[in-house]
Protein backbone atom coordinates (compact mmCIF):
# COMPACT_ATOMS: atom_id res chain seq x y z
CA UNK A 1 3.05 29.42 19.00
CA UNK A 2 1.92 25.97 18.87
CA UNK A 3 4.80 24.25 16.14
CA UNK A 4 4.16 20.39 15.97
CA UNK A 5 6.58 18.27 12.91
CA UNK A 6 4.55 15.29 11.39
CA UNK A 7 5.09 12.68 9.06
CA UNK A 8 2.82 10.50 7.07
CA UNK A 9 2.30 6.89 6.46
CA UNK A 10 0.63 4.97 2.98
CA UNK A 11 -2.12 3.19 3.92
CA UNK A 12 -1.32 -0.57 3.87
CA UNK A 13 -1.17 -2.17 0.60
CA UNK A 14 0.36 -5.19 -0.85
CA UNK A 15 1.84 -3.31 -3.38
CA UNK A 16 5.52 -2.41 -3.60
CA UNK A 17 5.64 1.65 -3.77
CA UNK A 18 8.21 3.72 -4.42
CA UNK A 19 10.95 4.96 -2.12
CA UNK A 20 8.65 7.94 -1.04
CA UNK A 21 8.46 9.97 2.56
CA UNK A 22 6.07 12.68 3.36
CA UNK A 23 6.93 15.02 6.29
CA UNK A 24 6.68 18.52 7.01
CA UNK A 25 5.45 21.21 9.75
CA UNK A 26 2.12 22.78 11.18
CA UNK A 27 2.01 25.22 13.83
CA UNK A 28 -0.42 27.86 15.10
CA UNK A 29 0.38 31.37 16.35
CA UNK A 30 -3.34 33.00 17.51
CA UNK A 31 -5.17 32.62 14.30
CA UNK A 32 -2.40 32.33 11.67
CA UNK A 33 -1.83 28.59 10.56
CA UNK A 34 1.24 27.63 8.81
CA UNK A 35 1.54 23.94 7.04
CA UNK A 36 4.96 22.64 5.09
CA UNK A 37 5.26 20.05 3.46
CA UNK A 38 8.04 17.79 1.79
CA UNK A 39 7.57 15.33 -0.69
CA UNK A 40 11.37 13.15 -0.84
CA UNK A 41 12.25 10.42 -3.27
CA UNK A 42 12.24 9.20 -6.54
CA UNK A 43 9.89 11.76 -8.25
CA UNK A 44 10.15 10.40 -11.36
CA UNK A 45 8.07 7.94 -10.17
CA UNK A 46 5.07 10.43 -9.18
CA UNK A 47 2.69 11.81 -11.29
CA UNK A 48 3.20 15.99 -10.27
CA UNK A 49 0.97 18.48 -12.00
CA UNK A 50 3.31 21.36 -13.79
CA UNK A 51 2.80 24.50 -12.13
CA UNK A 52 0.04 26.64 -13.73
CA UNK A 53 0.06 30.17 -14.74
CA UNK A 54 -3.76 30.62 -13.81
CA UNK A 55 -3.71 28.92 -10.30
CA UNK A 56 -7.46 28.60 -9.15
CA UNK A 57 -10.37 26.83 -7.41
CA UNK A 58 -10.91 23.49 -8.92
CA UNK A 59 -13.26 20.47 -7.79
CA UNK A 60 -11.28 16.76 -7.99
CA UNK A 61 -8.18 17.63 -6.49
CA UNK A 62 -7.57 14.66 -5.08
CA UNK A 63 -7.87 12.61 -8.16
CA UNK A 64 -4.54 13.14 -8.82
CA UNK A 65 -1.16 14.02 -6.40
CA UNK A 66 -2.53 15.99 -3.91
CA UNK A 67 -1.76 17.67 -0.75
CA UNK A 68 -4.68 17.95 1.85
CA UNK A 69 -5.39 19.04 5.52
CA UNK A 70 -8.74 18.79 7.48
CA UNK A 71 -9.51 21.42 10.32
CA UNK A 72 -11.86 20.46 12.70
CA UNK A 73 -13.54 22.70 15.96
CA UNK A 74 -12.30 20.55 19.02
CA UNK A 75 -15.64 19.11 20.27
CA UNK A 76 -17.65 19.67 16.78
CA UNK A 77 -18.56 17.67 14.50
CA UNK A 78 -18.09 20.52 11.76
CA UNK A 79 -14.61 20.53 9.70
CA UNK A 80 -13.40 21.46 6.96
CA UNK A 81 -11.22 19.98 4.14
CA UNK A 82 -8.24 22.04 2.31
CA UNK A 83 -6.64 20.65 -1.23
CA UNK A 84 -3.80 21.76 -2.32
CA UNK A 85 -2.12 21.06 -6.01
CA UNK A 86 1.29 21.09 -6.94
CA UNK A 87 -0.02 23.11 -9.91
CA UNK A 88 -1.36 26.04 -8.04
CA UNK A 89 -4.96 24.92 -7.66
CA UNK A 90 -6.72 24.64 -4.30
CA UNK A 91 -9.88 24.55 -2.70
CA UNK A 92 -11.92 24.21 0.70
CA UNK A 93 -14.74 22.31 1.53
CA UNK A 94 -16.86 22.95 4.49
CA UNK A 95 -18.73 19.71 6.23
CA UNK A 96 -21.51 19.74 8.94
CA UNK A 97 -20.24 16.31 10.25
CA UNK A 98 -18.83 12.98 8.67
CA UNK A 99 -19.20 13.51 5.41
CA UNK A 100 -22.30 15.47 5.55
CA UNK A 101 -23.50 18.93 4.00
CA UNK A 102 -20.44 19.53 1.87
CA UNK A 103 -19.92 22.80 0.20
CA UNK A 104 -17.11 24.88 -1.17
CA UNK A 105 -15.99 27.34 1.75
CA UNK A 106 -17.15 30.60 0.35
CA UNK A 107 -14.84 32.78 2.96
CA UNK A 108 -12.46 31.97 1.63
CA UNK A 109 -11.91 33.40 -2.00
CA UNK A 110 -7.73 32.84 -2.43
CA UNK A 111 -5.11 30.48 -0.86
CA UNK A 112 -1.70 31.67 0.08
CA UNK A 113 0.12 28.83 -0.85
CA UNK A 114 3.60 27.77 -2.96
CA UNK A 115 4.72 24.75 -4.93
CA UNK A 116 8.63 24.24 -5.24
CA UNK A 117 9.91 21.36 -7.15
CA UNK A 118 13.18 19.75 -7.45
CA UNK A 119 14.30 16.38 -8.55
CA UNK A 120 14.21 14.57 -5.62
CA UNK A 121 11.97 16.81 -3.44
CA UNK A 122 8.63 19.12 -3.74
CA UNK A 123 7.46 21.31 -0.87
CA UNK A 124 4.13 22.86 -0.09
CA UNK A 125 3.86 26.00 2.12
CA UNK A 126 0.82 27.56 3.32
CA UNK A 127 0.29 30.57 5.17
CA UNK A 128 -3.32 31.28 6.29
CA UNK A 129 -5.43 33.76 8.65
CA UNK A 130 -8.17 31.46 9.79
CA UNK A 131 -10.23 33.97 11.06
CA UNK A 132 -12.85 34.12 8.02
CA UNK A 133 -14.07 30.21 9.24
CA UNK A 134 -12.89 29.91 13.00
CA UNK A 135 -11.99 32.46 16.20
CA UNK A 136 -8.96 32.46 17.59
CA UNK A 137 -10.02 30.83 21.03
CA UNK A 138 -11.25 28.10 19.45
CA UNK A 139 -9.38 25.16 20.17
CA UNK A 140 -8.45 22.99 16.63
CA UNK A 141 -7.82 19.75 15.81
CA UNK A 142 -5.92 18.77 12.35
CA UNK A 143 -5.63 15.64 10.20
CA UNK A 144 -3.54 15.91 7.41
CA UNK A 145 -3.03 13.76 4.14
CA UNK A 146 -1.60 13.35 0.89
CA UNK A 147 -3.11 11.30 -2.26
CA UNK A 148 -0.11 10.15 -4.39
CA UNK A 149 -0.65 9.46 -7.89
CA UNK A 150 2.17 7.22 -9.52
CA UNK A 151 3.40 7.50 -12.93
CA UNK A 152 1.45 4.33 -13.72
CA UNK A 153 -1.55 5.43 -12.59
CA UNK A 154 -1.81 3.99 -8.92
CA UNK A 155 -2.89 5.88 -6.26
CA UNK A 156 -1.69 5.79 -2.58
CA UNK A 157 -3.18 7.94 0.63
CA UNK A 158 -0.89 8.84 2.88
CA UNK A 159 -2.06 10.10 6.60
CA UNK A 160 -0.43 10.50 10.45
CA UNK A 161 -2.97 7.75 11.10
CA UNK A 162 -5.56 5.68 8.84
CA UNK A 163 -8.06 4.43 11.25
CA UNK A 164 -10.52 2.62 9.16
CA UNK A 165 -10.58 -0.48 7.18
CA UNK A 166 -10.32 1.61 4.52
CA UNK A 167 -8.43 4.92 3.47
CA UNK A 168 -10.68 7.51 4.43
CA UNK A 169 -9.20 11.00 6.03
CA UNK A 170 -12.56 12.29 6.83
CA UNK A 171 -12.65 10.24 10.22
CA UNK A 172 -12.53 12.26 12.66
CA UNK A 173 -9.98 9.66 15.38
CA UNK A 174 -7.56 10.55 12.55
CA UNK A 175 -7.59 14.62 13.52
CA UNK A 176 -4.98 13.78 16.00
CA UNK A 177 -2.69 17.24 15.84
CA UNK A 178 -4.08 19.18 18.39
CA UNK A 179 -3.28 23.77 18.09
């Protein structure tokens, strides 16, 4: 098993945020992938989704608080993006290369995933076979990302790395985690 403990940084801004850290776990075992995540601080201060009693695929996710991963093929330019919502929702998006040919990833028709809220904390777990989009012997590399939205309506994007002049998680230098 490949077990690798991150945590994310806002991309610069000149704004004051709130007292916020993002960390959490990803680790590989053949084709199984496993993501945590913690959300710590003053959640009053985040705009969180209530859970939902319909969970489903929705488009947008990231228009609001957010949690997100992208999956890439080591050596390809083909990837694919994962949203997850405190609410429940999710969904998948498969590119052909920066940006390029996105669709929703058919495959895969449910998420495994749970939202757990407290008041100072919300975690994320996922629990995935990838085997419907990648073989096990493929080599992966992994970016992963949050989009905060603040009670007041600001948004923040958090990342292990923001590489560009602007916040954008679809470049690939920022799939840094290797499984």
């Amino acid at each position: 098993m490949n077990k690798q403990i991150f945590s994310l940084q806002p991309f610069p801004s000149t704004k004051t945020l709130p007292n916020l850290k993002i960390a959490g776990t990803i680790a590989r075992n053949h084709n199984q992938l496993a993501i945590s995540y913690q959300l710590l601080g003053d959640l009053k201060e985040v705009a969180i989704a209530p859970p939902s009693n319909t969970p489903m695929r929705k488009h947008e996710l990231w228009k609001d608080t957010c949690f997100e991963f992208f999956l890439g093929i080591k050596d390809s330019q083909r990837y694919w993006e994962f949203n997850l919502s405190p609410a429940g929702h999710w969904n998948v998006y498969r590119f052909d290369g920066y940006r390029q040919g996105m669709q929703e990833e058919i495959t895969l028709t449910i998420l495994p995933f749970n939202a757990y809220q407290q008041s100072d904390s919300l975690a994320i777990t996922l629990d995935m076979d990838l085997d419907k989009i990648i073989s096990a012997d493929q080599a992966i590399v992994v970016a992963i990302t949050t989009v905060i939205k603040h009670a007041d309506g600001e948004v923040t994007y958090w990342a292990l790395t923001h590489q560009g002049l602007e916040a954008d998680f679809h470049l690939q230098e920022s799939f840094v985690i290797a499984l």
